[in-house]
Protein backbone atom coordinates (compact mmCIF):
# COMPACT_ATOMS: atom_id res chain seq x y z
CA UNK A 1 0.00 0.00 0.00
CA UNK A 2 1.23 3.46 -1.03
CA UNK A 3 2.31 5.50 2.00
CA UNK A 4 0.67 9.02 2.08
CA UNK A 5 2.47 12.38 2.70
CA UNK A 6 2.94 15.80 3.05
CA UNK A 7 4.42 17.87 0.57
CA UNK A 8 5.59 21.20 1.63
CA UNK A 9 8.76 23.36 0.18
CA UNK A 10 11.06 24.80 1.99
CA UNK A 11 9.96 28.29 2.72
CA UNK A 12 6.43 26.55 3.89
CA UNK A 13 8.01 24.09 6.34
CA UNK A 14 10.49 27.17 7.13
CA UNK A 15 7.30 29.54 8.09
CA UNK A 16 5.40 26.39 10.07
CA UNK A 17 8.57 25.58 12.06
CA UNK A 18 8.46 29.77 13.07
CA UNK A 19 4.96 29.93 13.67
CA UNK A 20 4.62 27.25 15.80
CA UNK A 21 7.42 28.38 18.67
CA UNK A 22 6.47 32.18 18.22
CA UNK A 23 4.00 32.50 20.79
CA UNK A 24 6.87 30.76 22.86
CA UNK A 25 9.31 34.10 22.01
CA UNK A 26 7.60 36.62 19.97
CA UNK A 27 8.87 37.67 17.09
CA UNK A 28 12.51 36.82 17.59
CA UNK A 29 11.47 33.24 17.45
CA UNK A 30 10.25 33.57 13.86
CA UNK A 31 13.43 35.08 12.71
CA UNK A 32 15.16 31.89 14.46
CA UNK A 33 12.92 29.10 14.00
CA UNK A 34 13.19 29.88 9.98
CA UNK A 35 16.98 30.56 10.32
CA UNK A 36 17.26 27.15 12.01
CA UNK A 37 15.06 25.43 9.52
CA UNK A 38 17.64 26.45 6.51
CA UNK A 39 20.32 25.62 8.18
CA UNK A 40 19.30 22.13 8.91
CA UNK A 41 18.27 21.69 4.99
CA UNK A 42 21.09 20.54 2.42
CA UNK A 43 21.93 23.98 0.07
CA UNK A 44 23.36 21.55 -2.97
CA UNK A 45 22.01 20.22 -5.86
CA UNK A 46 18.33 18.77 -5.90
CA UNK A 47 18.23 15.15 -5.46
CA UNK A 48 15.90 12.68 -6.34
CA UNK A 49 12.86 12.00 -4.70
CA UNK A 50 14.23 8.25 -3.77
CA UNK A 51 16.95 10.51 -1.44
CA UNK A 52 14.25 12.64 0.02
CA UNK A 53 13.96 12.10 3.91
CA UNK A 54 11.46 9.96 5.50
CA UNK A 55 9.77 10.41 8.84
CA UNK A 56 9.35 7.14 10.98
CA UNK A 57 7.82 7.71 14.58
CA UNK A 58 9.70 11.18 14.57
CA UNK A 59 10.79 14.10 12.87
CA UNK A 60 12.93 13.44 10.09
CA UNK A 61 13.05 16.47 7.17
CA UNK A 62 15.18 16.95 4.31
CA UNK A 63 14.27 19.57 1.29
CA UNK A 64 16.96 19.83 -1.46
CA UNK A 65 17.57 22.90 -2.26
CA UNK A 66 14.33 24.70 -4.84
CA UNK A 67 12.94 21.57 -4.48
CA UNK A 68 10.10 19.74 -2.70
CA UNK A 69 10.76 17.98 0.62
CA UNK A 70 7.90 14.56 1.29
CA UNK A 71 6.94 13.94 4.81
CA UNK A 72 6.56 10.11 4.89
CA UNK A 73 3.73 10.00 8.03
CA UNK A 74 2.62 6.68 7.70
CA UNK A 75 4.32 3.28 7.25
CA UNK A 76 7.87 1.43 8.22
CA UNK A 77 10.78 2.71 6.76
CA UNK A 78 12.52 0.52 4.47
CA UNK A 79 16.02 -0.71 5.89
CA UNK A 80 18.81 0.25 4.48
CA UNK A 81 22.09 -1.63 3.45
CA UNK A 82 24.79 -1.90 6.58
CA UNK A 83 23.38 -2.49 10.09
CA UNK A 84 25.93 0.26 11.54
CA UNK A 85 26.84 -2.99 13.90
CA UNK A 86 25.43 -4.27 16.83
CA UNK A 87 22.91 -2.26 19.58
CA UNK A 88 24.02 0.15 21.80
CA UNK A 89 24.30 -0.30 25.28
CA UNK A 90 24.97 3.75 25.93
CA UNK A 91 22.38 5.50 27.67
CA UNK A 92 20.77 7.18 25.84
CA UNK A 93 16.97 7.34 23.83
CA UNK A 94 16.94 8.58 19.96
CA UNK A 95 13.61 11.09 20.35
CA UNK A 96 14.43 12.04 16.25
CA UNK A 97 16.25 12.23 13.46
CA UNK A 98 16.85 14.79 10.76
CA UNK A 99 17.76 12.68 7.92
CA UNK A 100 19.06 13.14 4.82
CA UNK A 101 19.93 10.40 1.66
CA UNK A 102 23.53 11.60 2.72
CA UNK A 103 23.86 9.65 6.05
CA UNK A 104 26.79 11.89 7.11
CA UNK A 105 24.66 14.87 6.52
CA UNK A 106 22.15 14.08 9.25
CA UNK A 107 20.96 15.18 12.71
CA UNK A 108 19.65 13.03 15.89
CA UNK A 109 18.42 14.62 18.75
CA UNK A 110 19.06 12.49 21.62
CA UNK A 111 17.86 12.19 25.25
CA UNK A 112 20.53 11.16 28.09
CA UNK A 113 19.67 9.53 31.58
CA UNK A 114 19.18 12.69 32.76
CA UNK A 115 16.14 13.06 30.36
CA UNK A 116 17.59 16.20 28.63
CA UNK A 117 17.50 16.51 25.23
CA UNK A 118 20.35 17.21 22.52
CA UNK A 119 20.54 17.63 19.11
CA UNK A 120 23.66 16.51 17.41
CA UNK A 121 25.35 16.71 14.00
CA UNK A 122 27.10 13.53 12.36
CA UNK A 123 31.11 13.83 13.80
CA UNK A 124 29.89 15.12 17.10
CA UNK A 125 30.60 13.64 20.40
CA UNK A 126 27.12 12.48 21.94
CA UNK A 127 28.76 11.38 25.27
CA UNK A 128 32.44 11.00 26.00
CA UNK A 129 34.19 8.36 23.95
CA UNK A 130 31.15 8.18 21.08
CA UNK A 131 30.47 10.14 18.36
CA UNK A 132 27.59 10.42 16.22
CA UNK A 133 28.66 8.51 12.83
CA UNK A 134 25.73 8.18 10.47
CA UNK A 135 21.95 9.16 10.60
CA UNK A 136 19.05 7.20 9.32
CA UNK A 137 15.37 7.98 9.11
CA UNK A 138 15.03 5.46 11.62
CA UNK A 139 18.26 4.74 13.57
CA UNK A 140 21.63 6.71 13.88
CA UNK A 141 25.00 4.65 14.55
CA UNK A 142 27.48 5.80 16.73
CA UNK A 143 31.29 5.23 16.50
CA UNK A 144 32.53 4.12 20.02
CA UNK A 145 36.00 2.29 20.92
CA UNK A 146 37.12 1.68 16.92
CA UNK A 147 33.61 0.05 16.34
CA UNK A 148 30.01 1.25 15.29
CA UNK A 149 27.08 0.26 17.49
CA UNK A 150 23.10 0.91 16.28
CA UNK A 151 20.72 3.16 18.01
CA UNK A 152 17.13 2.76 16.94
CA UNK A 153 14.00 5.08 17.41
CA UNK A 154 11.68 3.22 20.18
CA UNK A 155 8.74 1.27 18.39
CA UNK A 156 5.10 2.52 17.76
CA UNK A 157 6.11 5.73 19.45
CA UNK A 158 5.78 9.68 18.58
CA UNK A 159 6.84 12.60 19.85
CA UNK A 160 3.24 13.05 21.61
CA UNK A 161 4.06 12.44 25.47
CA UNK A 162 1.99 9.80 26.21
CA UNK A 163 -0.06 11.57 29.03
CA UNK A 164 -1.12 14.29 26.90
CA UNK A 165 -4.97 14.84 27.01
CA UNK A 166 -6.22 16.76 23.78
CA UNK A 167 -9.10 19.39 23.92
CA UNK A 168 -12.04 19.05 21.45
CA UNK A 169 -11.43 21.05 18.40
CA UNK A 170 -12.36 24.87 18.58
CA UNK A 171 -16.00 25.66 18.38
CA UNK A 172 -17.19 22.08 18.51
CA UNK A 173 -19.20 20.31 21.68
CA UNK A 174 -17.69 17.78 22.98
CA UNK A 175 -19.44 14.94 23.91
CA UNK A 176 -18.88 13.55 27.25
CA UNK A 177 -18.33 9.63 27.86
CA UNK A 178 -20.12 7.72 29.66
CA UNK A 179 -18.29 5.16 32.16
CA UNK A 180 -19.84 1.09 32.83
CA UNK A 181 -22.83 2.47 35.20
CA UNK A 182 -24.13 5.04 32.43
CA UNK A 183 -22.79 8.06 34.58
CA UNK A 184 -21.34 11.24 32.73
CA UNK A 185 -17.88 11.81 34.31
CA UNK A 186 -17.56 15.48 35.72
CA UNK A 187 -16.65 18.17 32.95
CA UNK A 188 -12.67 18.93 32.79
CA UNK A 189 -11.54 22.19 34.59
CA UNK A 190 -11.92 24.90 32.66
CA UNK A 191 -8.52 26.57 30.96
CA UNK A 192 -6.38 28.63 33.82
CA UNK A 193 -5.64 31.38 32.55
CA UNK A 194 -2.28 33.97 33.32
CA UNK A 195 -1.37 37.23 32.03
CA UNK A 196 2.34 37.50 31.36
CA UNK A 197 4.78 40.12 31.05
CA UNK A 198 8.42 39.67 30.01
CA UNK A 199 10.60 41.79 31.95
CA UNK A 200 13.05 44.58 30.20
CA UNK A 201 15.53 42.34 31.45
CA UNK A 202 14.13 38.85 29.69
CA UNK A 203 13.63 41.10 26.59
CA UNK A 204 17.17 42.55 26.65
CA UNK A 205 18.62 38.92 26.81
CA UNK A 206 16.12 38.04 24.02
CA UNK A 207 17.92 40.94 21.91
CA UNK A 208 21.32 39.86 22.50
CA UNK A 209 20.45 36.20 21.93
CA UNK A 210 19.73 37.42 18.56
CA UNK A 211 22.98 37.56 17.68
CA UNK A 212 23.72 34.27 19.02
CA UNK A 213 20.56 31.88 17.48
CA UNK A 214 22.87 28.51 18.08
CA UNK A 215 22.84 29.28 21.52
CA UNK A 216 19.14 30.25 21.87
CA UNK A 217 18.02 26.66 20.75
CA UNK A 218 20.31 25.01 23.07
CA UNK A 219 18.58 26.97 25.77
CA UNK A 220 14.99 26.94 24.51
CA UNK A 221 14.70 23.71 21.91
CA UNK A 222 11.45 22.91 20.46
CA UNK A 223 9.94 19.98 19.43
CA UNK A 224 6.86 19.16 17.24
CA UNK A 225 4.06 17.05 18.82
CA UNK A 226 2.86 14.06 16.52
CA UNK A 227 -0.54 12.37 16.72
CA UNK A 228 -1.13 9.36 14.09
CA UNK A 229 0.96 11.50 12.01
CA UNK A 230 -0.67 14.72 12.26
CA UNK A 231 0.60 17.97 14.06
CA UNK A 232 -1.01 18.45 17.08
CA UNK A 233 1.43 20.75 18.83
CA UNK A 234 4.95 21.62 19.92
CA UNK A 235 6.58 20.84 22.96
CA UNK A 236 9.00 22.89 25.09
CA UNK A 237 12.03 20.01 25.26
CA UNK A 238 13.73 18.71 28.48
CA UNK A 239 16.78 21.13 29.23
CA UNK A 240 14.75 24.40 27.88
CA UNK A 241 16.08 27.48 29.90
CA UNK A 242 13.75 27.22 33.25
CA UNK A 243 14.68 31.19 34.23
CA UNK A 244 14.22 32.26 30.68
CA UNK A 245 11.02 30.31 29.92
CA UNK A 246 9.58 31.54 33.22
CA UNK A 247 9.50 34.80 31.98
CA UNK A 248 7.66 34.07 29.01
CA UNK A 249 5.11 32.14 31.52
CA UNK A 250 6.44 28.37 30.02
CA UNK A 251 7.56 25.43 31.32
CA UNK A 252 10.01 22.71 29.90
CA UNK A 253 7.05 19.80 28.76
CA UNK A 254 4.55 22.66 27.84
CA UNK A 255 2.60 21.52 24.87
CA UNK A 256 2.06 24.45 22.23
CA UNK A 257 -1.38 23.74 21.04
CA UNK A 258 -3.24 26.88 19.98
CA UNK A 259 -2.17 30.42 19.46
CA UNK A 260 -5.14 33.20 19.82
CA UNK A 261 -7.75 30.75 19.38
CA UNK A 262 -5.69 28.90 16.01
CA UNK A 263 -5.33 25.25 16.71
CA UNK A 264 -1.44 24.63 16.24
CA UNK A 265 -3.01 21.42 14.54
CA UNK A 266 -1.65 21.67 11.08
CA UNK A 267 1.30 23.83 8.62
CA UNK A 268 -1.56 25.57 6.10
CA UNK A 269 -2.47 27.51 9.29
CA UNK A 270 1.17 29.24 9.52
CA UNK A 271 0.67 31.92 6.99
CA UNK A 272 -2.49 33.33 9.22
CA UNK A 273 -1.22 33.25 12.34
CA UNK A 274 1.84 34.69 11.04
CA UNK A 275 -0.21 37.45 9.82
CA UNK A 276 -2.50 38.20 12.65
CA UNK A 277 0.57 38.17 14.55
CA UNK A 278 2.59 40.67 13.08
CA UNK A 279 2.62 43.92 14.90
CA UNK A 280 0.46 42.30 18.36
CA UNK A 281 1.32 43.72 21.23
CA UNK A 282 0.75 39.82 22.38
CA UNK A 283 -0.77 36.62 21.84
CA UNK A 284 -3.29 34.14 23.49
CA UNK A 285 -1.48 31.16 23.94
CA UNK A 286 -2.96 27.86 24.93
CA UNK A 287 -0.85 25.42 26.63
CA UNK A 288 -0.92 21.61 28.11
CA UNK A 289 0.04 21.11 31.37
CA UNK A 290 0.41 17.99 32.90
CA UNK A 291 -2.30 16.82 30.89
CA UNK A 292 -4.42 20.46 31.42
CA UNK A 293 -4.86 23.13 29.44
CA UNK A 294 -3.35 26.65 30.92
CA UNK A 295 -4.02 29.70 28.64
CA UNK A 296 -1.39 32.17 28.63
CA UNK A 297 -1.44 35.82 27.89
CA UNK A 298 2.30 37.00 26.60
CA UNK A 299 3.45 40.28 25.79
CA UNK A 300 5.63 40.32 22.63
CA UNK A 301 6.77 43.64 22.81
């Protein structure tokens, strides 16, 4: 059975990547989200489609350049020649890959025992003595003591945590279930809702991050939520910048998932929130937390 797809170029998939995180940052995270995004992407010739990356249980995006870039959702990846040697006993979890038809031109995000996550490029050290060698759709090998060992994305997993709880789609009544007896379980909490205000001081870090955008996703990386292969979100990673999120009323594991009433639920949606964005003063952001929603109110200027 064909597998089915997205299809977006590289300017879309740039925008979507912004637009998701700038509720998270204002406008500076547009700017670096897109800058990110292009930097990630191979700038050579096109390749063929049979080299275009394939996403299997995480994110894994490649868009030759003036080209189109596929977003395999659904379906096993095909394996590939060379096992990259036997499993790993390092550890550490793959959360995703960035992957390319160039193995050495890939990127793995990884998760240590601490739980924090890391994105690395192939020739990187991941943890003393191992470097990242090669990078898959759906594994990554690592070069450790003269010999290659085989990390593997978990099975039948996304980058949705697991105790996520959605919210009914804007506008729409949701139906509540019924349990064994025929009783209606008590209505979820309604949304908390804060009013934040970045201080100068977060804002004049913000500004001087700016110059520095490598260093602003190590301290505030983002991650896009996954639901049966659909975008349902973006999560603030493990090892986000606690002080600097605080001010910005987030918390590392915050779930992105609407921004001033705009489900974060799919890319077609970046160009209008992008657009009723520019020039806000600030932006109704809707959060999960712990499994409830929080709305947040952030100033962006």
């Amino acid at each position: 059975m064909a597998r089915r797809g997205f299809a977006i170029d590289r300017g879309r998939y740039a925008e979507a990547a912004a637009w998701a995180s700038c509720a998270v940052l204002g406008a500076l995270a547009l700017w670096l989200l897109a800058r990110l995004v292009w930097q990630l992407l191979p700038h050579g010739d096109a390749t063929s489609s049979g080299d275009r990356a394939q996403l299997a249980g995480a994110v894994a995006v490649s868009a030759p350049a003036r080209s189109i870039a596929s977003w395999h959702l659904f379906g096993e990846t095909p394996q590939r020649p060379g096992s990259g040697g036997a499993a790993s006993t390092l550890s550490l979890i793959l959360r995703g890959t960035v992957a390319d038809g160039d193995p050495k031109a890939g990127l793995a995000v990884l998760a240590g025992a601490d739980g924090v996550e890391r994105a690395f490029r192939v020739g990187e050290e991941v943890v003393s003595g191992a470097r990242l060698a090669a990078v898959y759709p759906d594994r990554i090998v690592l070069s450790r003591a003269g010999a290659e060992e085989t990390l593997r994305l978990p099975r039948e997993r996304t980058l949705a945590p697991a105790d996520v709880v959605r919210s009914p789609p804007a506008g729409a009544s949701a139906r509540a279930p019924r349990n064994a007896a025929g009783a209606t379980p008590a209505a979820p909490a309604a949304a908390t809702t804060a009013v934040i205000k970045p201080s100068a001081e977060a804002q004049q870090t913000l500004t001087q991050l700016r110059q520095n955008p490598d260093e602003l996703m190590k301290r505030v990386p983002m991650v896009p939520v996954l639901d049966g292969g659909r975008l349902t979100g973006v999560r603030v990673a493990a090892g986000a910048d606690a002080a600097l999120l605080g001010q910005f009323g987030l918390r590392a594991g915050d779930v992105v998932t609407a921004v001033d009433g705009q489900a974060v639920d799919s890319f077609a949606r970046g160009q209008q929130i992008l657009s009723n964005l520019a020039g806000a003063n600030s932006a109704r952001v809707t959060v999960l937390r712990d499994g409830k929603p929080v709305e947040l109110r952030v100033g962006l200027q």
